[in-house]
PDB file of N, CA and C in Angstrom:
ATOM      1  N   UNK A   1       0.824  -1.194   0.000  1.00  0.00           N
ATOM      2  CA  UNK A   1       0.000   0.000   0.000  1.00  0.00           C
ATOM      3  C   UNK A   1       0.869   1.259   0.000  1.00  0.00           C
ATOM      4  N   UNK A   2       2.112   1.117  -0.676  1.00  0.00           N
ATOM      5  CA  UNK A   2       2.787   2.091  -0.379  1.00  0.00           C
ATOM      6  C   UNK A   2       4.008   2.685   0.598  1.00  0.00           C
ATOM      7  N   UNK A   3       4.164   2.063   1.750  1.00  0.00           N
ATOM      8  CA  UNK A   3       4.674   2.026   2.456  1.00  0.00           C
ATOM      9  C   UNK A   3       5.665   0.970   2.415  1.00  0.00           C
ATOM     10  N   UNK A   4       7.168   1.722   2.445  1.00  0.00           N
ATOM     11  CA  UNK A   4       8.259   0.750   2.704  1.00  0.00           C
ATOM     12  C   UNK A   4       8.518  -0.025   3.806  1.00  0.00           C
ATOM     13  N   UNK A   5       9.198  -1.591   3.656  1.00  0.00           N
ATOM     14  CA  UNK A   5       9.234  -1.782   4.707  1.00  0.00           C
ATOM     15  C   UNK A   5       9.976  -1.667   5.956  1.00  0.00           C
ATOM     16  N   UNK A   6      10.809  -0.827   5.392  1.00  0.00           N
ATOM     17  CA  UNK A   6      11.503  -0.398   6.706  1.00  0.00           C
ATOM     18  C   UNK A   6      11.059   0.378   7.661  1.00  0.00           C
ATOM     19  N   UNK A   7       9.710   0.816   7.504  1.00  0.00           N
ATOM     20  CA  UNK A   7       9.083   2.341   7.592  1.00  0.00           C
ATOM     21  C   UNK A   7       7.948   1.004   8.822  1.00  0.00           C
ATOM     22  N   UNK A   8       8.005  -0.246   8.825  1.00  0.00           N
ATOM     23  CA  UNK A   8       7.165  -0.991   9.083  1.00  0.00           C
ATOM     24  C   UNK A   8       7.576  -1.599  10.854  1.00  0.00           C
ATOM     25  N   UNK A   9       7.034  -1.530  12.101  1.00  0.00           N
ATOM     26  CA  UNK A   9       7.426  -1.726  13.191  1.00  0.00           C
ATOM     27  C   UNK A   9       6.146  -2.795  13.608  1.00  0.00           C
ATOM     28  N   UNK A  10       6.068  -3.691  14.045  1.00  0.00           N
ATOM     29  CA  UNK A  10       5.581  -4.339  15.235  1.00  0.00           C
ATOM     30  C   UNK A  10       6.102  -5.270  16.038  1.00  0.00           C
ATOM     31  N   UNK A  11       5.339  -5.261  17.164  1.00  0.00           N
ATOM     32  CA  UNK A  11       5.824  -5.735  18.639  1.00  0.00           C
ATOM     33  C   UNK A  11       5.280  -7.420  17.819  1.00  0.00           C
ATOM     34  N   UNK A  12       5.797  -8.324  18.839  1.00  0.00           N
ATOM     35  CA  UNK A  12       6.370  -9.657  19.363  1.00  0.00           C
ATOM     36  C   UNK A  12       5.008  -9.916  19.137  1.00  0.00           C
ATOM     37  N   UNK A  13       4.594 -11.045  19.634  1.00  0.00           N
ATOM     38  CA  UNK A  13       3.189 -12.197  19.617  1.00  0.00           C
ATOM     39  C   UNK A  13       2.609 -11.845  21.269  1.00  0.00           C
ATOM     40  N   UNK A  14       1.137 -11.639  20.743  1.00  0.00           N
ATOM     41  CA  UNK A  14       0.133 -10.778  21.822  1.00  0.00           C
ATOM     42  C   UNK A  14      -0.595 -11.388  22.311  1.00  0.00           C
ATOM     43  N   UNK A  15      -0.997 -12.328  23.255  1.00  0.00           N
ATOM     44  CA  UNK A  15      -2.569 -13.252  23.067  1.00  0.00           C
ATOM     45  C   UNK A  15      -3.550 -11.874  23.684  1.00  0.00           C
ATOM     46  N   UNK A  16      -3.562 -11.101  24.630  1.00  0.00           N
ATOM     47  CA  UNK A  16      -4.659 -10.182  24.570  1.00  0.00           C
ATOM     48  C   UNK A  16      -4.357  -8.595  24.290  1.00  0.00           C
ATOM     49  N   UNK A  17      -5.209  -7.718  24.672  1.00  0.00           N
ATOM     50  CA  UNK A  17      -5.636  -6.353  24.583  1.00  0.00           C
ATOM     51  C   UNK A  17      -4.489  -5.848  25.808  1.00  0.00           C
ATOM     52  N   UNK A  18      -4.845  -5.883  26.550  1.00  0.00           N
ATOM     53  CA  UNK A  18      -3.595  -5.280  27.797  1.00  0.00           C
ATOM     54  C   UNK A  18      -2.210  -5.772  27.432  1.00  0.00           C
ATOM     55  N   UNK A  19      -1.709  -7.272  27.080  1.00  0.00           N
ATOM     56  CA  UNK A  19      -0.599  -7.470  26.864  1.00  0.00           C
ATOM     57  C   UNK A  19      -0.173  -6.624  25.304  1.00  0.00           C
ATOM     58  N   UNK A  20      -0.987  -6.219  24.157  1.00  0.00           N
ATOM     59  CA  UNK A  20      -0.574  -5.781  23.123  1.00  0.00           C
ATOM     60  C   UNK A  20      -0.252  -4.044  23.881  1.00  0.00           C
ATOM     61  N   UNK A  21      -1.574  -3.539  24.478  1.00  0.00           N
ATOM     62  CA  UNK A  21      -1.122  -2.133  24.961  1.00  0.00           C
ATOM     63  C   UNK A  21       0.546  -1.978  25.155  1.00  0.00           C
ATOM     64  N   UNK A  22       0.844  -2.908  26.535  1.00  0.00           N
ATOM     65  CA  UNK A  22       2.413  -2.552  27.130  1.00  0.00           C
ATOM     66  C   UNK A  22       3.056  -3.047  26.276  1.00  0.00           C
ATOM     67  N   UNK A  23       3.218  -3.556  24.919  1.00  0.00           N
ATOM     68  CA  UNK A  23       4.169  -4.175  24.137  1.00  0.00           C
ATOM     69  C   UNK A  23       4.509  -2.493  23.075  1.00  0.00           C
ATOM     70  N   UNK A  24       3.059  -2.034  22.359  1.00  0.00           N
ATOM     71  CA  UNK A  24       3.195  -0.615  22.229  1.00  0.00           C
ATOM     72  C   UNK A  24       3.603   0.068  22.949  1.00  0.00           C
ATOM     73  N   UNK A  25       3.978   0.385  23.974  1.00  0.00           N
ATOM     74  CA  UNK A  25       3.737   0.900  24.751  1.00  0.00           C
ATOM     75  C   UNK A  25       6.113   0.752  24.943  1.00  0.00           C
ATOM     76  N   UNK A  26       6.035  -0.545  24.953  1.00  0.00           N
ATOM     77  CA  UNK A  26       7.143  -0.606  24.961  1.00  0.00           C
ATOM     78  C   UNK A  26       7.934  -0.291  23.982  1.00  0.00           C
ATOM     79  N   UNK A  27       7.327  -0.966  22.764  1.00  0.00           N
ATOM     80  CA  UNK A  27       7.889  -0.580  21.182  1.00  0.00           C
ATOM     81  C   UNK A  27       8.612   1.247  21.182  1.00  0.00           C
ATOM     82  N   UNK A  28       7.450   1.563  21.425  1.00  0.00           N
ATOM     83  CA  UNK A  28       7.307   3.148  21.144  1.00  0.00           C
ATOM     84  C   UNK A  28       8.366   3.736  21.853  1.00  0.00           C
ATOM     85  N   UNK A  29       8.813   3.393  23.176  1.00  0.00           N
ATOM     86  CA  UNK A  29       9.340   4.203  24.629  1.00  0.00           C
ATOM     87  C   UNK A  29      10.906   3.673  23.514  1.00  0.00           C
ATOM     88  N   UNK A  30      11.314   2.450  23.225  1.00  0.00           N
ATOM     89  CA  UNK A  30      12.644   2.178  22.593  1.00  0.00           C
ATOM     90  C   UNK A  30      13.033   2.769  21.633  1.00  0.00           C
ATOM     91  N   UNK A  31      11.548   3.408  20.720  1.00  0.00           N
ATOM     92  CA  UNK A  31      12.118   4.194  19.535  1.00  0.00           C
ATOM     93  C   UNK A  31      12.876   5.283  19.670  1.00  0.00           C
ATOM     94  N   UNK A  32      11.502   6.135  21.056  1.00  0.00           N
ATOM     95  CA  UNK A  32      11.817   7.329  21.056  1.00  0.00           C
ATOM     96  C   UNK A  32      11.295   7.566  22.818  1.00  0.00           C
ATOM     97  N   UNK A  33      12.527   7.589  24.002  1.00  0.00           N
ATOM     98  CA  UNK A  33      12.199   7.277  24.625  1.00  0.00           C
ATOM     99  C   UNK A  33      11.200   8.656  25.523  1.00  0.00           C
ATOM    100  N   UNK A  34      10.250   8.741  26.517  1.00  0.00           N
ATOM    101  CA  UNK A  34       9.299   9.767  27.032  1.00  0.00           C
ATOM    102  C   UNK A  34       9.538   9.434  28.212  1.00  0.00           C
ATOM    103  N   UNK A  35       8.551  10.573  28.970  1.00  0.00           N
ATOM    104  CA  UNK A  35       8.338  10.342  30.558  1.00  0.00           C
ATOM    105  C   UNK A  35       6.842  10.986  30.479  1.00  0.00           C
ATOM    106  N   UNK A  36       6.583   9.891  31.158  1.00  0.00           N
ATOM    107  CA  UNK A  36       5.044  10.413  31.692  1.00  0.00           C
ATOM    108  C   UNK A  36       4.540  11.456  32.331  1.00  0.00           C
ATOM    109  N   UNK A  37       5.801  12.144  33.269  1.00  0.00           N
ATOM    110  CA  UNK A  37       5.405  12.592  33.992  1.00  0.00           C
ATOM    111  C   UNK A  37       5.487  14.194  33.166  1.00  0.00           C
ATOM    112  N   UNK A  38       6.393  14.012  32.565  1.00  0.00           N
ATOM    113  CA  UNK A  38       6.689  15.362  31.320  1.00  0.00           C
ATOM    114  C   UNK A  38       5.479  16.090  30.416  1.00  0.00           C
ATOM    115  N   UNK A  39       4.743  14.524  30.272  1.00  0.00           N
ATOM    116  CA  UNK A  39       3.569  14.927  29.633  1.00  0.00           C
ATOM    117  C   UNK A  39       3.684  14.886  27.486  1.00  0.00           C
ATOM    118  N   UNK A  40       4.730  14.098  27.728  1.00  0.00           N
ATOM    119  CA  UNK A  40       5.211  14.128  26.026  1.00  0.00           C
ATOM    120  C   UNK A  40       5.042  12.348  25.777  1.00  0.00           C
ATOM    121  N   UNK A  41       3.854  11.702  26.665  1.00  0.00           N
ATOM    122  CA  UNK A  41       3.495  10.807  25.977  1.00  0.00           C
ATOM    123  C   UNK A  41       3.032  10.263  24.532  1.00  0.00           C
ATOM    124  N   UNK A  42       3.489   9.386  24.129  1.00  0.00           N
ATOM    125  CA  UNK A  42       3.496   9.431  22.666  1.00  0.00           C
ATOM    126  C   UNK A  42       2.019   8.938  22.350  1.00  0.00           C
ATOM    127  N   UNK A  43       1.384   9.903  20.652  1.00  0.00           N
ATOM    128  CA  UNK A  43      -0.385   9.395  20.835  1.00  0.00           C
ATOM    129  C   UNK A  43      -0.330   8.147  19.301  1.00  0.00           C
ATOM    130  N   UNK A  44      -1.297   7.615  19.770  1.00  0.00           N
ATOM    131  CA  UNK A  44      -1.389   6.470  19.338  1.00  0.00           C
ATOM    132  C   UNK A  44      -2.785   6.167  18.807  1.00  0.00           C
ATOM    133  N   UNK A  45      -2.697   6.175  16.913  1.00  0.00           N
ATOM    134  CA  UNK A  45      -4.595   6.164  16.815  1.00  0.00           C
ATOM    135  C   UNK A  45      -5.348   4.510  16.748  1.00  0.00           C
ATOM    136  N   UNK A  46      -5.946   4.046  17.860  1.00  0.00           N
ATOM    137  CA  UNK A  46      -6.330   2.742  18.157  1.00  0.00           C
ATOM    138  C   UNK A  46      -7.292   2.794  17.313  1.00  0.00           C
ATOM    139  N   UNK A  47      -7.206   1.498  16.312  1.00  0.00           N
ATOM    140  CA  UNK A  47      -8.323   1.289  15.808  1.00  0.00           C
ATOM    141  C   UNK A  47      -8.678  -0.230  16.395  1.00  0.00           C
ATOM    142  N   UNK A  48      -9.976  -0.239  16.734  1.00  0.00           N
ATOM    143  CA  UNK A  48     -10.933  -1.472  17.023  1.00  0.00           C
ATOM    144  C   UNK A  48     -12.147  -1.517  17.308  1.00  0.00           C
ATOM    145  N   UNK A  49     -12.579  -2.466  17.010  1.00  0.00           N
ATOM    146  CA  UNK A  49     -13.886  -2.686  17.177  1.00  0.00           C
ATOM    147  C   UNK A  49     -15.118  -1.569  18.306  1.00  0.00           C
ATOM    148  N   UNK A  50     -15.652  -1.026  17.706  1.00  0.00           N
ATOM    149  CA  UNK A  50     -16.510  -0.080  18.283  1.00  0.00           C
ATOM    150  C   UNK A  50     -16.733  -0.631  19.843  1.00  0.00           C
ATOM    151  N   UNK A  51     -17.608  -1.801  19.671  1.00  0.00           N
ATOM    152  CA  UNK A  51     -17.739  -2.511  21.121  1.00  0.00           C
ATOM    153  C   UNK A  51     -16.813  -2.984  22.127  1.00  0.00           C
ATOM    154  N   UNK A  52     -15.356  -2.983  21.479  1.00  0.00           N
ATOM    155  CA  UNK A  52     -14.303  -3.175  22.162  1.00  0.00           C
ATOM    156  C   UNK A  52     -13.671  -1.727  22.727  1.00  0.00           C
ATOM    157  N   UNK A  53     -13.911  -0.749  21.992  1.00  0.00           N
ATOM    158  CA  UNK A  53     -13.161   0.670  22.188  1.00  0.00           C
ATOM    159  C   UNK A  53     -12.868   0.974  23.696  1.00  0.00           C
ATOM    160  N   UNK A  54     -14.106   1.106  24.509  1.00  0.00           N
ATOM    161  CA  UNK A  54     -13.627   1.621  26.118  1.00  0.00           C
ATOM    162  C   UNK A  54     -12.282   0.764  26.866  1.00  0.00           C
ATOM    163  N   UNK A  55     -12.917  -0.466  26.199  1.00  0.00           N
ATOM    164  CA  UNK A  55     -11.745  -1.296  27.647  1.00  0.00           C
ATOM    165  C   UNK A  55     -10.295  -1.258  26.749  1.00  0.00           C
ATOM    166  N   UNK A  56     -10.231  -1.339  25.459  1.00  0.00           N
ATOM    167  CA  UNK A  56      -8.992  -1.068  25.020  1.00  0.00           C
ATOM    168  C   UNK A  56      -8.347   0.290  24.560  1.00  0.00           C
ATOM    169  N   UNK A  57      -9.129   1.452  24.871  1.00  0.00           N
ATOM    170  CA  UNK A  57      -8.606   2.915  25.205  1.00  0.00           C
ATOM    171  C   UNK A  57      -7.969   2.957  26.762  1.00  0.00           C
ATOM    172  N   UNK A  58      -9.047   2.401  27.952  1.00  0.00           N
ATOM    173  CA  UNK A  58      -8.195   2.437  28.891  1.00  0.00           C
ATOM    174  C   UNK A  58      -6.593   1.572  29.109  1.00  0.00           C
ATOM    175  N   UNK A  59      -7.065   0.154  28.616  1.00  0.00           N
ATOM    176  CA  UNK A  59      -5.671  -0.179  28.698  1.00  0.00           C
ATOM    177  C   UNK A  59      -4.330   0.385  28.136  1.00  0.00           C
ATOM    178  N   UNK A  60      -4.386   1.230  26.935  1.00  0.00           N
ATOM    179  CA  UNK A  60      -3.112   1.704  26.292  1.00  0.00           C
ATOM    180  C   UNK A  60      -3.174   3.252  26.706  1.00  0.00           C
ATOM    181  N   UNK A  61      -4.131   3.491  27.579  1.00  0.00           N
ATOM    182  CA  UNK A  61      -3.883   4.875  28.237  1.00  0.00           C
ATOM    183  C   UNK A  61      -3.650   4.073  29.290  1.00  0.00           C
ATOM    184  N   UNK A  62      -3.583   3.350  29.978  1.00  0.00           N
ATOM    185  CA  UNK A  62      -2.607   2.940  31.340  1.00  0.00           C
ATOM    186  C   UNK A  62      -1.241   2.171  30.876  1.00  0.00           C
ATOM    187  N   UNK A  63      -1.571   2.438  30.037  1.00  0.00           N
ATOM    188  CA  UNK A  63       0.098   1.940  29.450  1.00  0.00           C
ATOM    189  C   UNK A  63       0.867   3.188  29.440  1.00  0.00           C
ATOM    190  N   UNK A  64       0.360   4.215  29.529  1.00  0.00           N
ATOM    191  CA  UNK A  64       1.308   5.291  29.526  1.00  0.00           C
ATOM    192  C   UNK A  64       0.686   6.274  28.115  1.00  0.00           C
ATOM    193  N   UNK A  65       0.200   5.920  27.710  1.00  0.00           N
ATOM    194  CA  UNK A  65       0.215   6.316  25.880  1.00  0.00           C
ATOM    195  C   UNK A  65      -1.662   7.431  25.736  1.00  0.00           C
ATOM    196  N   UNK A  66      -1.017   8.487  24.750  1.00  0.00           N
ATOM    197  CA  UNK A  66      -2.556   9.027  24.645  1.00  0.00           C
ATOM    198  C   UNK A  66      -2.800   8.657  22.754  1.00  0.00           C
ATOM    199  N   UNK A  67      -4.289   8.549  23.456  1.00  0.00           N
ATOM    200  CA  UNK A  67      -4.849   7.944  22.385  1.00  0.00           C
ATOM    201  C   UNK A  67      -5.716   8.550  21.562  1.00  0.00           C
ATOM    202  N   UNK A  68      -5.555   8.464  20.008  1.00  0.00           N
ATOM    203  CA  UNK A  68      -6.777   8.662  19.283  1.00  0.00           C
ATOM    204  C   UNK A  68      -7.509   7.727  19.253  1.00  0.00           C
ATOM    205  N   UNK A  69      -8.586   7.366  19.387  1.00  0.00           N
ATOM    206  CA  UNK A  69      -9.674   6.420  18.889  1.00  0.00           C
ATOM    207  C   UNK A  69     -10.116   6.491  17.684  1.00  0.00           C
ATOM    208  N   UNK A  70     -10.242   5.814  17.109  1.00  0.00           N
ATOM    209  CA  UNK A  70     -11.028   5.599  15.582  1.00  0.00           C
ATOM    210  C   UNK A  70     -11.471   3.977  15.681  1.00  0.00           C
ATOM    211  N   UNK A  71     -12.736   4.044  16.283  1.00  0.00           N
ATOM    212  CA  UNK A  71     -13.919   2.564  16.108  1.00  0.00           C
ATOM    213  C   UNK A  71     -14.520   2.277  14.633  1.00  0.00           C
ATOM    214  N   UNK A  72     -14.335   0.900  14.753  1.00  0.00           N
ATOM    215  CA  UNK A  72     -14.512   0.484  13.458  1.00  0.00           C
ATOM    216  C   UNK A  72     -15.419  -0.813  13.712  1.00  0.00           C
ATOM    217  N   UNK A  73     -16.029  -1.459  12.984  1.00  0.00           N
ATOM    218  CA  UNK A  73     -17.334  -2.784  13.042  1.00  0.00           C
ATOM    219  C   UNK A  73     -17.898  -2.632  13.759  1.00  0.00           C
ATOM    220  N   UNK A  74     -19.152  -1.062  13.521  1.00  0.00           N
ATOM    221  CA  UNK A  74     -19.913  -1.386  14.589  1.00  0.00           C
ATOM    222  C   UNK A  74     -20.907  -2.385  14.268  1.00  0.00           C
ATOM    223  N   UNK A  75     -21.574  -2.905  15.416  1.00  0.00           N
ATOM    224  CA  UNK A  75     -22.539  -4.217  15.117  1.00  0.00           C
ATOM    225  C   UNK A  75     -23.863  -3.582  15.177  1.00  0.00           C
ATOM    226  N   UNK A  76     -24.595  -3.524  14.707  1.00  0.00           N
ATOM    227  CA  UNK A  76     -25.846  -2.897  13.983  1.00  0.00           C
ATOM    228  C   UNK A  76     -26.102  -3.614  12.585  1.00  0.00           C
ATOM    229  N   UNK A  77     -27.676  -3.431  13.146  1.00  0.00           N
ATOM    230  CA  UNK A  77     -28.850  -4.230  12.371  1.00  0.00           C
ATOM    231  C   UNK A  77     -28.712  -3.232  10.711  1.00  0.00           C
ATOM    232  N   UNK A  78     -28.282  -3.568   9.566  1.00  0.00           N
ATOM    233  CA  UNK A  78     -28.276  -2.919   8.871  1.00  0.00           C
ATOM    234  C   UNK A  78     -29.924  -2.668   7.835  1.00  0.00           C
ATOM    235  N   UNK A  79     -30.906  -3.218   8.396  1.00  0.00           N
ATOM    236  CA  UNK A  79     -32.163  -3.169   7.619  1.00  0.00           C
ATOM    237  C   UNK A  79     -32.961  -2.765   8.516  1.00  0.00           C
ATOM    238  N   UNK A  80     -33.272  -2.645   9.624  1.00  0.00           N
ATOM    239  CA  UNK A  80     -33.747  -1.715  10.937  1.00  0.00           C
ATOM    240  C   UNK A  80     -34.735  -2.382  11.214  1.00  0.00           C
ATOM    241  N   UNK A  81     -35.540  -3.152  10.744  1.00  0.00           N
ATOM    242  CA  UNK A  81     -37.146  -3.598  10.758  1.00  0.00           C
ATOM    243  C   UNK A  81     -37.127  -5.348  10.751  1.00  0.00           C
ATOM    244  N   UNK A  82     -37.783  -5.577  12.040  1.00  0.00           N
ATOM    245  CA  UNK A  82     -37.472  -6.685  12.700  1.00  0.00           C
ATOM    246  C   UNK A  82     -38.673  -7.912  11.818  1.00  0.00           C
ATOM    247  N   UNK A  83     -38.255  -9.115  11.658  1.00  0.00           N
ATOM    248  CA  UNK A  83     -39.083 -10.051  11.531  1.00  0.00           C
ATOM    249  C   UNK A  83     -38.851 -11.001  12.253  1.00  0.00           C
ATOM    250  N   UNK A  84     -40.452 -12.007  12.303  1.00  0.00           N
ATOM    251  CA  UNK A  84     -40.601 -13.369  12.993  1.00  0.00           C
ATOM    252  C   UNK A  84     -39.264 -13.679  12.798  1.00  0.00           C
ATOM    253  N   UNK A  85     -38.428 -14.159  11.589  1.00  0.00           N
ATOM    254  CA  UNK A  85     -37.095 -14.675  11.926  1.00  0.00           C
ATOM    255  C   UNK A  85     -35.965 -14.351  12.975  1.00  0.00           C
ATOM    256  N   UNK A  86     -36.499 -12.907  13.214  1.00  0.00           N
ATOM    257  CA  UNK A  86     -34.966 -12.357  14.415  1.00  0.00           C
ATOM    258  C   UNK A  86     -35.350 -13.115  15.298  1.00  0.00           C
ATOM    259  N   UNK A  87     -36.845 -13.737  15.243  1.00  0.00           N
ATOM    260  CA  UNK A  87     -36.552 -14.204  16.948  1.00  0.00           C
ATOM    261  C   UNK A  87     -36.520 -15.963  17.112  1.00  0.00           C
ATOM    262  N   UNK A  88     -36.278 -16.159  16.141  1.00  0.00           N
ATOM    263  CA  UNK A  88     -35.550 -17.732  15.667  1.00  0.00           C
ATOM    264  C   UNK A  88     -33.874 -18.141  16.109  1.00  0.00           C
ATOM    265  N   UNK A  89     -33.516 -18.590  17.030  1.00  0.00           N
ATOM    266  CA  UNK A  89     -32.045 -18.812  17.246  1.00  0.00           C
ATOM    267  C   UNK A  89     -31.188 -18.772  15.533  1.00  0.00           C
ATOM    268  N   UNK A  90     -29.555 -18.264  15.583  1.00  0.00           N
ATOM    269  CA  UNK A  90     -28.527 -18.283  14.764  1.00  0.00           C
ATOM    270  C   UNK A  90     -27.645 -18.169  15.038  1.00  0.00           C
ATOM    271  N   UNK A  91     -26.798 -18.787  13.978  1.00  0.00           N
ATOM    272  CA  UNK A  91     -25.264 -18.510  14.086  1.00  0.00           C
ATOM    273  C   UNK A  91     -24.407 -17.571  14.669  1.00  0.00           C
ATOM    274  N   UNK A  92     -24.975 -16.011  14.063  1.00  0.00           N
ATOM    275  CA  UNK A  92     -24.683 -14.997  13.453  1.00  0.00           C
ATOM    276  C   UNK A  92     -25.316 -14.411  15.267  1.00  0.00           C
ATOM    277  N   UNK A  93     -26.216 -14.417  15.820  1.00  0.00           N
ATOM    278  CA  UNK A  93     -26.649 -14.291  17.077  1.00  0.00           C
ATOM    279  C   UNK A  93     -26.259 -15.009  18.154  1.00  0.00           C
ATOM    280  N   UNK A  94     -25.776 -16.520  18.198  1.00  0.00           N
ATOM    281  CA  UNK A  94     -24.931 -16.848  19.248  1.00  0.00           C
ATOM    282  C   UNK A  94     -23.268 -16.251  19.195  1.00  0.00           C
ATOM    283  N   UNK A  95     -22.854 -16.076  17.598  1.00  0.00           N
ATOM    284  CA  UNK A  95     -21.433 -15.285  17.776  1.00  0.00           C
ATOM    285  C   UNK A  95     -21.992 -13.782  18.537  1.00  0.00           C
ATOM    286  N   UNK A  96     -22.844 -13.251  18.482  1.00  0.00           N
ATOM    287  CA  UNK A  96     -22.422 -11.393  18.861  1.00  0.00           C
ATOM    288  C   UNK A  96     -22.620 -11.944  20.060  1.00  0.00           C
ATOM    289  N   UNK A  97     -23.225 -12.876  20.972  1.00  0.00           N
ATOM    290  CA  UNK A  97     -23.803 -12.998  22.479  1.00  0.00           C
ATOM    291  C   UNK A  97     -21.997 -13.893  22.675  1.00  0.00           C
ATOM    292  N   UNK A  98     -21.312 -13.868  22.357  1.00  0.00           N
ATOM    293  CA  UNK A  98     -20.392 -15.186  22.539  1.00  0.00           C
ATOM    294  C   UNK A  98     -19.100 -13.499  22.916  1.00  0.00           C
ATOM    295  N   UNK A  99     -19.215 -12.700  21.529  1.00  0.00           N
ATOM    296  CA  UNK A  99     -18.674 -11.447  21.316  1.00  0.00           C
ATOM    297  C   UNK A  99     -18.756 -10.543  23.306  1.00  0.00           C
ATOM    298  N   UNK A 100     -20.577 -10.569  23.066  1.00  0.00           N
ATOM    299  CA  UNK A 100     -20.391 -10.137  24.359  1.00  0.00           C
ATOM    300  C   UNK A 100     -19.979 -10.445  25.778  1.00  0.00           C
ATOM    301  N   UNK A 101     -20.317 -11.801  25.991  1.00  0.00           N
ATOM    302  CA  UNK A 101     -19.793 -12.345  26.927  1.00  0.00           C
ATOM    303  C   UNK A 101     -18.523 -12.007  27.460  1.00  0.00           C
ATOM    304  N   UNK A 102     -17.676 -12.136  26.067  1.00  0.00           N
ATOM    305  CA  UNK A 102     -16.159 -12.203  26.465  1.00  0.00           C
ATOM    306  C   UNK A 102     -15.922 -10.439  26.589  1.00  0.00           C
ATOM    307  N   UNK A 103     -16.267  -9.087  26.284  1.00  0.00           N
ATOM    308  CA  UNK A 103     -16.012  -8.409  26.421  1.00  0.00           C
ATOM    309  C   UNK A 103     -15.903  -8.219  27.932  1.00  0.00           C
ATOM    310  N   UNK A 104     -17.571  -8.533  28.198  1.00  0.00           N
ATOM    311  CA  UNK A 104     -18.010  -8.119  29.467  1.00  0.00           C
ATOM    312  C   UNK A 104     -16.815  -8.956  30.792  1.00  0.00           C
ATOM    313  N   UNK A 105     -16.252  -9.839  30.030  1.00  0.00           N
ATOM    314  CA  UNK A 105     -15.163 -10.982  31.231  1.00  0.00           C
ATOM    315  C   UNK A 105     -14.089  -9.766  30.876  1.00  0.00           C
ATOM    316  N   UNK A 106     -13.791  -9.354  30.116  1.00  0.00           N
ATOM    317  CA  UNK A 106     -12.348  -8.606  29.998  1.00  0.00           C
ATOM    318  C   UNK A 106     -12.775  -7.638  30.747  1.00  0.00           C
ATOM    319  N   UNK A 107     -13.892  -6.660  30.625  1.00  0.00           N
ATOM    320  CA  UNK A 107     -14.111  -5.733  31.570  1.00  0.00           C
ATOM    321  C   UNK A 107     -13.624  -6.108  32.748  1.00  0.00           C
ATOM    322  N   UNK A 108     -14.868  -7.144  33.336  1.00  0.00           N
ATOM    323  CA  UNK A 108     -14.348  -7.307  34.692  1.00  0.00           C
ATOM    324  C   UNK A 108     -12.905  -7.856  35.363  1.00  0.00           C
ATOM    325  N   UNK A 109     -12.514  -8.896  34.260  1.00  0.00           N
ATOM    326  CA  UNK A 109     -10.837  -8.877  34.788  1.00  0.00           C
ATOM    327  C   UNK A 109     -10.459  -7.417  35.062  1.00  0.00           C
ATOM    328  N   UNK A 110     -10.335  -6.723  34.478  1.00  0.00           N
ATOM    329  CA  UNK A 110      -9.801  -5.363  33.916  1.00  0.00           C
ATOM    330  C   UNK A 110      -9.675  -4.906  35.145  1.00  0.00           C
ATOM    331  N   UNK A 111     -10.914  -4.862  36.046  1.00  0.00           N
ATOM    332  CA  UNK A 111     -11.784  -4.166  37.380  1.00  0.00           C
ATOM    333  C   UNK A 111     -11.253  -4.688  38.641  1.00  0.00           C
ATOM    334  N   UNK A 112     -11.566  -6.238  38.071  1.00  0.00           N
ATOM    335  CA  UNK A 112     -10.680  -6.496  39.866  1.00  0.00           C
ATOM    336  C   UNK A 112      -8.958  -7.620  39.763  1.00  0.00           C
ATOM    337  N   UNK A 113      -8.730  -7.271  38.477  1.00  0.00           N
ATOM    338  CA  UNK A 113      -6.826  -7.474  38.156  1.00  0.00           C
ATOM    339  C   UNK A 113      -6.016  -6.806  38.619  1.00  0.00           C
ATOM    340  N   UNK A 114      -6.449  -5.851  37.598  1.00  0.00           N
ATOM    341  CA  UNK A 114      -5.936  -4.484  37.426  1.00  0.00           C
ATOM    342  C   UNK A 114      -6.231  -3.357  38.544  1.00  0.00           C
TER     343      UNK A 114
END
């Protein structure tokens, strides 16, 4: 897309949202190193999932880092007008309830981990 690859940086292998934050978080401080307390934290534009946005803005703002947000997939009904079928079990409806579940567990790790 244009971009060379030298011009190209990412951190190590992530399994979640908090461990990718401090890996940015680390990446960034080695490039160009800051102090928090200075206030020349480096900003960072997070893109993710609309429904994910709060808990992964706070984590890479407790990583030290200020953030732009830019949410992306939000989940919305794209035809607005409900039929007998919405209220038929699916695929497509046990993934967003499966989606939520696990947000709502990261929240609360988040709450009493962290």
């Amino acid at each position: 897309m244009g971009v060379s690859a030298d011009r190209v940086v990412t951190t190590g292998p992530v399994t979640n949202t908090a461990e990718e934050a401090r890996a940015v978080a680390t990446l960034l401080r080695r490039r160009r190193p800051w102090s928090t307390d200075s206030g020349t934290a480096p900003r960072v534009l997070l893109v993710t999932s609309a429904f994910h946005m709060a808990r992964a803005r706070r984590l890479f703002e407790r990583a030290g880092l200020t953030v732009l947000p830019f949410p992306v997939d939000f989940q919305v009904s794209a035809s607005g007008s409900a039929t007998v079928l919405d209220l038929l079990p699916s695929a497509s409806a046990l993934r967003q309830t499966e989606l939520a579940w696990r947000e709502m567990y990261g929240r609360l790790f988040d709450f009493v981990v962290r």
